[in-house]
N, C-alpha and C. Protein backbone atom coordinates (compact mmCIF):
# COMPACT_ATOMS: atom_id res chain seq x y z
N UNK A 1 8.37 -21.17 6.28
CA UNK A 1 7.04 -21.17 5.70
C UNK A 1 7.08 -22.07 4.46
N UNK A 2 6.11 -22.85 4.66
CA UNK A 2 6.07 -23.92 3.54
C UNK A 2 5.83 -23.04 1.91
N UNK A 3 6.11 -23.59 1.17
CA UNK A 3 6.10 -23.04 -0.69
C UNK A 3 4.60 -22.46 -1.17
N UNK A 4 3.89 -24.03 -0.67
CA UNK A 4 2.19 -23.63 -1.00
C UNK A 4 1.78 -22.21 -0.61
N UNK A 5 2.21 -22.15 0.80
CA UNK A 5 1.52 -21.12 1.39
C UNK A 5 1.94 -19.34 0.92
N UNK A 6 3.70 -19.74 0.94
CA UNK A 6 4.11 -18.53 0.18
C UNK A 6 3.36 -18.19 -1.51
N UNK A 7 3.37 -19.32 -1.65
CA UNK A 7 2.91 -19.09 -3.46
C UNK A 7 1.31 -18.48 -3.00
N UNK A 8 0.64 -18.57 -2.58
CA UNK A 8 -0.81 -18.47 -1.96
C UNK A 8 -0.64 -16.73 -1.53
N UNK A 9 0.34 -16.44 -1.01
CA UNK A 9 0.51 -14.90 -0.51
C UNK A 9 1.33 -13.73 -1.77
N UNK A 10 1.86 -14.89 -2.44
CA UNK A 10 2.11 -14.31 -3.78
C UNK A 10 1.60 -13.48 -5.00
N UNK A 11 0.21 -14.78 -4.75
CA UNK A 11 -1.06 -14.55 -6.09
C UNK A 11 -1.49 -13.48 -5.12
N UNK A 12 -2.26 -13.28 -3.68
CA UNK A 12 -2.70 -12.10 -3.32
C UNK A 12 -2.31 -10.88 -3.41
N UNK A 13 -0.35 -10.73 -3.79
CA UNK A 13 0.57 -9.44 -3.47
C UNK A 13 -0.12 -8.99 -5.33
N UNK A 14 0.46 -10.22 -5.57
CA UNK A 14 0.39 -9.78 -7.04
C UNK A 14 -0.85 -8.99 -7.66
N UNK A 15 -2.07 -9.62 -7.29
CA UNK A 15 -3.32 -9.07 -7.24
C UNK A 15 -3.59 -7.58 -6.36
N UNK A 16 -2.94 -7.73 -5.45
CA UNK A 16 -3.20 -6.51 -4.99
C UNK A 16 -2.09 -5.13 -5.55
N UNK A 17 -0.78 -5.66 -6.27
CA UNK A 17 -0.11 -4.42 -6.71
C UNK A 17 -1.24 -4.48 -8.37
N UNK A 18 -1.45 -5.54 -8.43
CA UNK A 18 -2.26 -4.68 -9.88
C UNK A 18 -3.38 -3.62 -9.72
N UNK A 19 -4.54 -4.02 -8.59
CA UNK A 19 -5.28 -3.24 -7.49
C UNK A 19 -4.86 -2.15 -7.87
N UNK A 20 -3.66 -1.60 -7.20
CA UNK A 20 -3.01 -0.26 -6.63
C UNK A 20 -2.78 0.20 -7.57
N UNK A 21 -2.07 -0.71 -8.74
CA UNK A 21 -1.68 0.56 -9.77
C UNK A 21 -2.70 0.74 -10.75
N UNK A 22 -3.52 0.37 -10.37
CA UNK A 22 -4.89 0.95 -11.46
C UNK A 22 -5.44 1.90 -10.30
N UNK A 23 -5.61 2.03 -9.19
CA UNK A 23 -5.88 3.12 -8.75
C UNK A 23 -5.16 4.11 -8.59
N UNK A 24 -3.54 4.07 -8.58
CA UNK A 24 -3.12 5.37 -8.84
C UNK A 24 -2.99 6.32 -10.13
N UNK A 25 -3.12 5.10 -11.61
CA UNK A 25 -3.36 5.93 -12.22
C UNK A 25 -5.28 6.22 -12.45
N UNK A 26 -5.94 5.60 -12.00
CA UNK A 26 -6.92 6.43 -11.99
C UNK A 26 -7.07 7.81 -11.30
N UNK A 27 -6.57 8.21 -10.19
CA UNK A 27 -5.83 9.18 -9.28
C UNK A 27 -5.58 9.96 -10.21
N UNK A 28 -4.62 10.15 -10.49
CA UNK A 28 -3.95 10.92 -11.44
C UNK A 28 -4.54 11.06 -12.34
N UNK A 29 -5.76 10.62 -13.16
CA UNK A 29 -6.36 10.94 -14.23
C UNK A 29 -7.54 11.96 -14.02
N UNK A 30 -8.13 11.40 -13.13
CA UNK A 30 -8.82 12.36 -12.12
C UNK A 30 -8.35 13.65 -12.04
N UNK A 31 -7.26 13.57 -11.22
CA UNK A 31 -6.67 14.95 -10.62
C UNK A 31 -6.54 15.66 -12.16
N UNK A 32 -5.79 15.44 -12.85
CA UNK A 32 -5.49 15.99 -14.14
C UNK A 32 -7.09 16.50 -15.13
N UNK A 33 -8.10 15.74 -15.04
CA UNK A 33 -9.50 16.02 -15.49
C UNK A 33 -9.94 17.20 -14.44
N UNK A 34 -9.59 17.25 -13.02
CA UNK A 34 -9.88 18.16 -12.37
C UNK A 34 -9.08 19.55 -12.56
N UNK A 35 -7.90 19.61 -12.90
CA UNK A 35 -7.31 20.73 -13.33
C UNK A 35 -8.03 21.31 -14.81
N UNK A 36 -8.69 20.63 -15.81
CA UNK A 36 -8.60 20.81 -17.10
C UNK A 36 -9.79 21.57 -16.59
N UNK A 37 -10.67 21.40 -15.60
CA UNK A 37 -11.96 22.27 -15.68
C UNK A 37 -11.92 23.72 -15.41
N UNK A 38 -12.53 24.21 -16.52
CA UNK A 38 -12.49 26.25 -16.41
C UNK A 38 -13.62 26.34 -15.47
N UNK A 39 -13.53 27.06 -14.05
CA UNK A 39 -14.30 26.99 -13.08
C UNK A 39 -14.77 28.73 -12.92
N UNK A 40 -15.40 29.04 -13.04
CA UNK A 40 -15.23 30.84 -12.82
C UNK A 40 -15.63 30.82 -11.11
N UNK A 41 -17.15 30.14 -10.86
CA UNK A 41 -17.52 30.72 -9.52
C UNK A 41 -15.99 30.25 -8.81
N UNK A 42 -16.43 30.72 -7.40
CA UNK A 42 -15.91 30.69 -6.15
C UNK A 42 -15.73 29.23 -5.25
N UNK A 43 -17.19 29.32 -5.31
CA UNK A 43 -17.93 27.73 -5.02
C UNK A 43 -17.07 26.64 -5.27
N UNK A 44 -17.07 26.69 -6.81
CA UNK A 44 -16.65 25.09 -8.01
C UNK A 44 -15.11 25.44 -7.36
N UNK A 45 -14.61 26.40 -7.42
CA UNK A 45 -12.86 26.31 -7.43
C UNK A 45 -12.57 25.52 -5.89
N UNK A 46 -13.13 26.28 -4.85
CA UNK A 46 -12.92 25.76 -3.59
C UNK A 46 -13.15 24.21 -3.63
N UNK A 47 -14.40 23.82 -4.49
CA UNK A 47 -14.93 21.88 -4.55
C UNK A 47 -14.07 21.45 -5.11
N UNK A 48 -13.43 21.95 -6.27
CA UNK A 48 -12.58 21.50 -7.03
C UNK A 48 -10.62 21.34 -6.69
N UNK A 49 -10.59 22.96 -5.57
CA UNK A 49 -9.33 21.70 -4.77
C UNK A 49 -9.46 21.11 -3.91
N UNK A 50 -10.40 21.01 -3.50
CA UNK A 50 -10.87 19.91 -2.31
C UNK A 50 -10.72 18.84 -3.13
N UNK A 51 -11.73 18.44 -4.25
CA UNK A 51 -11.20 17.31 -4.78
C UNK A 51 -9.85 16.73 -5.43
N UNK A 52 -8.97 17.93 -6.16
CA UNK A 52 -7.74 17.48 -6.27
C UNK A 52 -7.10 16.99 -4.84
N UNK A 53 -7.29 17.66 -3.61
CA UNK A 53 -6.13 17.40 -2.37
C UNK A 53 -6.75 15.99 -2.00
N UNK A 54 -8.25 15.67 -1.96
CA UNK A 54 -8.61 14.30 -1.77
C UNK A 54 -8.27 13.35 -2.89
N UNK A 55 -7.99 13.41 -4.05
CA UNK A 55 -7.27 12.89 -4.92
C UNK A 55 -6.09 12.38 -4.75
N UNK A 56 -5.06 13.54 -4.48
CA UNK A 56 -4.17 13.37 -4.10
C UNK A 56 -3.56 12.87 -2.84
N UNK A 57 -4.34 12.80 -1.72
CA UNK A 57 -3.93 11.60 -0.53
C UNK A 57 -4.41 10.60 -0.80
N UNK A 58 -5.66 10.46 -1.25
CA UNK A 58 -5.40 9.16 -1.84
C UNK A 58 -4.43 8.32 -2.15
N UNK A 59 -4.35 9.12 -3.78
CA UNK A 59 -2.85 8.28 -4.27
C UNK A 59 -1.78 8.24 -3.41
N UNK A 60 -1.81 9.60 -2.63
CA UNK A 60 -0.29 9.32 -2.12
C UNK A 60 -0.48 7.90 -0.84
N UNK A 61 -1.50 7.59 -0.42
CA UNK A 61 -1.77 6.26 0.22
C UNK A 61 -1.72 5.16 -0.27
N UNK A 62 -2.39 4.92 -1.84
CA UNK A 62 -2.25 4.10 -2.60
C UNK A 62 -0.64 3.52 -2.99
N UNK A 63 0.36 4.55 -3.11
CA UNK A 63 1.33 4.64 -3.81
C UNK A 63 2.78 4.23 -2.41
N UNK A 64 2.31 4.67 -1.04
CA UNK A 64 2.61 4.11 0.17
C UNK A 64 2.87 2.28 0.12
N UNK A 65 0.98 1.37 -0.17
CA UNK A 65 0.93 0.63 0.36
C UNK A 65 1.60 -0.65 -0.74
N UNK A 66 1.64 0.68 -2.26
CA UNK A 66 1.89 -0.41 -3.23
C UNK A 66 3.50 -0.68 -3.11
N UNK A 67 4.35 0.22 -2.45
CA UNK A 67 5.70 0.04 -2.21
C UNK A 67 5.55 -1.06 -1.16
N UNK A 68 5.17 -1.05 -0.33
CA UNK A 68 5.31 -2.29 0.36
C UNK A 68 5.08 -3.27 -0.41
N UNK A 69 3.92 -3.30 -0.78
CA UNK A 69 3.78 -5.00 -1.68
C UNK A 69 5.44 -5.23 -2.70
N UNK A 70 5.04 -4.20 -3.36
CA UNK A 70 6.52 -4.76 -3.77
C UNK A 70 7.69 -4.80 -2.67
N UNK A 71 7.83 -4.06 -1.85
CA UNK A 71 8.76 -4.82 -1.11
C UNK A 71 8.92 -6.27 -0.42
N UNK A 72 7.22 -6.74 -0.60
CA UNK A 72 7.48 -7.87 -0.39
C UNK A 72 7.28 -9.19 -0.93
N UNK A 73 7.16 -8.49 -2.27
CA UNK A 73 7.34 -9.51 -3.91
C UNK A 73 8.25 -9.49 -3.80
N UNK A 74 9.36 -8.59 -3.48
CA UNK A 74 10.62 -8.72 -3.12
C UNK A 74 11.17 -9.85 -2.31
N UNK A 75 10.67 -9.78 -1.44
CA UNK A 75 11.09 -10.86 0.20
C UNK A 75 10.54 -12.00 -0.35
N UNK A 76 10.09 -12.18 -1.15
CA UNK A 76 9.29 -13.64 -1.95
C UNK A 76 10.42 -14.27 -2.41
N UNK A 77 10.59 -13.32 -3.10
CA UNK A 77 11.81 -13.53 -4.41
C UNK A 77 13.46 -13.96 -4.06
N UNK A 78 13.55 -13.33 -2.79
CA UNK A 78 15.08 -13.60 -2.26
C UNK A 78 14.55 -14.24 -0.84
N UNK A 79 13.45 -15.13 -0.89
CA UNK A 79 13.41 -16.21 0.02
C UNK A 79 13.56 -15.36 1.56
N UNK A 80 12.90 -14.23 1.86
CA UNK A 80 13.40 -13.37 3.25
C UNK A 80 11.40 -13.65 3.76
N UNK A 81 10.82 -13.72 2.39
CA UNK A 81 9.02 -13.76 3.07
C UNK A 81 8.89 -14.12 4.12
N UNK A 82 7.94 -13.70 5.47
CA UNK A 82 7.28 -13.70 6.53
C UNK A 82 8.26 -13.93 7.48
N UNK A 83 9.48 -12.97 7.07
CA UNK A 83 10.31 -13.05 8.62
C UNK A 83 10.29 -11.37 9.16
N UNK A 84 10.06 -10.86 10.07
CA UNK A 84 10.23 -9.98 10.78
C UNK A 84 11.40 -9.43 10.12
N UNK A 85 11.37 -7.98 10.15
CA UNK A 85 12.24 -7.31 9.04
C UNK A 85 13.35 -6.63 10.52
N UNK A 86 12.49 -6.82 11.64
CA UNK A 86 13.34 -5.88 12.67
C UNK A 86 14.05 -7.14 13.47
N UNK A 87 13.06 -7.98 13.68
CA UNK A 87 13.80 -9.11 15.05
C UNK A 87 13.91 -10.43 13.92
N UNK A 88 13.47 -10.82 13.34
CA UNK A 88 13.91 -11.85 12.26
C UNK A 88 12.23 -13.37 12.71
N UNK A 89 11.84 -13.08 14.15
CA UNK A 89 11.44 -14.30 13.77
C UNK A 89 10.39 -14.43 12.93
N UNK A 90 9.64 -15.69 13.03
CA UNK A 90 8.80 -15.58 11.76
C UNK A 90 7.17 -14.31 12.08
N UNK A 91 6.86 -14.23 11.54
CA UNK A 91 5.46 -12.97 11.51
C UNK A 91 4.22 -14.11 11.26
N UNK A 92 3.31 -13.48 12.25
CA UNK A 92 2.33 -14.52 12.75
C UNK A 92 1.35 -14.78 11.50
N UNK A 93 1.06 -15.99 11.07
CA UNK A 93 -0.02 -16.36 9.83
C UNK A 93 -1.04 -15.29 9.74
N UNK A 94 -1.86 -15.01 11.10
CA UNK A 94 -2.95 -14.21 11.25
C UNK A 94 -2.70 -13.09 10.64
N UNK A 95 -1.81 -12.43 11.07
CA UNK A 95 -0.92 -11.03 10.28
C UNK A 95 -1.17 -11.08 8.91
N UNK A 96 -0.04 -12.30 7.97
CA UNK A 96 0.05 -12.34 6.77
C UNK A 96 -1.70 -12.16 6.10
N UNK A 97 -1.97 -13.21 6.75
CA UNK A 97 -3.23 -13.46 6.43
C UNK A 97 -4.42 -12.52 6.10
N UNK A 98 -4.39 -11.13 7.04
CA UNK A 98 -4.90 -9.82 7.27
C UNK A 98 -4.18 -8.96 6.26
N UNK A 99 -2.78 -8.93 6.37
CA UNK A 99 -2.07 -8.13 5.79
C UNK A 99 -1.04 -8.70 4.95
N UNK A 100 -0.65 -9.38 3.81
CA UNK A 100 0.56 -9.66 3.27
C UNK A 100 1.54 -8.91 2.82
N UNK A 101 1.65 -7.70 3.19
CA UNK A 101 2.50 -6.95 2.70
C UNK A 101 3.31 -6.43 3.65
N UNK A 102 2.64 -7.41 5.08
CA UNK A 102 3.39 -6.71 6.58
C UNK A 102 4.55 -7.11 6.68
N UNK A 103 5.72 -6.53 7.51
CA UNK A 103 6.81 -6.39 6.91
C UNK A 103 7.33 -6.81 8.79
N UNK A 104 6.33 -6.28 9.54
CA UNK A 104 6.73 -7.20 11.35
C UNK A 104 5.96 -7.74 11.64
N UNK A 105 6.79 -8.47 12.68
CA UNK A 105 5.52 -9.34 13.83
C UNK A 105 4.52 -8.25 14.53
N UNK A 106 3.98 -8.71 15.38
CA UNK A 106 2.23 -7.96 15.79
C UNK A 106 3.44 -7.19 16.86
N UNK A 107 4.60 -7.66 17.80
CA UNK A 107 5.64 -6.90 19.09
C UNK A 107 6.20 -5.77 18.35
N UNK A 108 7.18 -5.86 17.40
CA UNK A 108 8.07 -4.90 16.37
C UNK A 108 7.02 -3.69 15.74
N UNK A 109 5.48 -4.16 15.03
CA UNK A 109 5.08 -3.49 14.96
C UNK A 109 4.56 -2.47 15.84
N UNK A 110 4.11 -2.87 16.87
CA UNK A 110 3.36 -2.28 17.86
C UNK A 110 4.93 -1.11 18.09
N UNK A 111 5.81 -1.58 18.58
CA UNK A 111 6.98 -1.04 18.64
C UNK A 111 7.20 0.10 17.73
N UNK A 112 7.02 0.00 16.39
CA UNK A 112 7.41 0.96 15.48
C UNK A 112 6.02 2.36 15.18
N UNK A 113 4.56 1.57 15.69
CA UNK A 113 3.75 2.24 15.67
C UNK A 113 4.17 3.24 16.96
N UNK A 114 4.56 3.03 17.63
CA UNK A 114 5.11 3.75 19.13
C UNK A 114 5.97 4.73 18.74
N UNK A 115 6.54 4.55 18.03
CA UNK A 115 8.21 5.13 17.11
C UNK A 115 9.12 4.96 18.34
N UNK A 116 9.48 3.52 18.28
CA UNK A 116 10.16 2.89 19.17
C UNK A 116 11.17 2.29 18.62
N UNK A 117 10.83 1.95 17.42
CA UNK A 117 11.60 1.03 16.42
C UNK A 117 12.59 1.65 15.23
């Protein structure tokens, strides 16, 4: 993969782990504002862990996708970017392009979505 293009998937990782980590700590600020509230009814307590547990998958999704990006600020960094992490060859533009933080080709993935891989 030519330099331009890596540097081009770079500025997007980069942009997108800043993304993530402002939403997980918004997450967490949340959740924590949601604990601080003295709730007496029945009602508010039940809304109120509903909203901590939706809080909390959230982040825990947020906090999922931002490990990948860095794993693959990583693969930037030690020159491994847009190779298939399972079969090695290269991972299709369209992919990167959709997803830069994808880590297989569209076969490996499909494979690992199977739990094949």
């Amino acid at each position: 993969m030519d330099k331009k293009k890596v540097e081009l998937y770079r500025k997007e990782l980069l942009a997108k782990q800043e993304e993530l980590l402002h939403a997980v700590s918004k997450s967490e600020q949340d959740g924590r504002e949601a604990d601080e509230e003295a709730t007496q009814d029945i009602a508010d307590k039940a809304a109120n862990s509903y909203t901590k547990e939706f809080l909390f998958h959230r982040s825990d999704e947020n906090r999922r996708v931002l490990q990948l990006v860095n794993e693959a600020l990583e693969r930037i960094r030690i020159g491994a970017y847009g190779r298939c992490a399972a079969c090695g060859v290269e991972v299709q533009t369209k992919r990167l392009e959709a997803i830069p933080w994808a880590r297989h080709c569209f076969e490996c993935q499909d494979k690992q979505d199977q739990g094949l891989l």
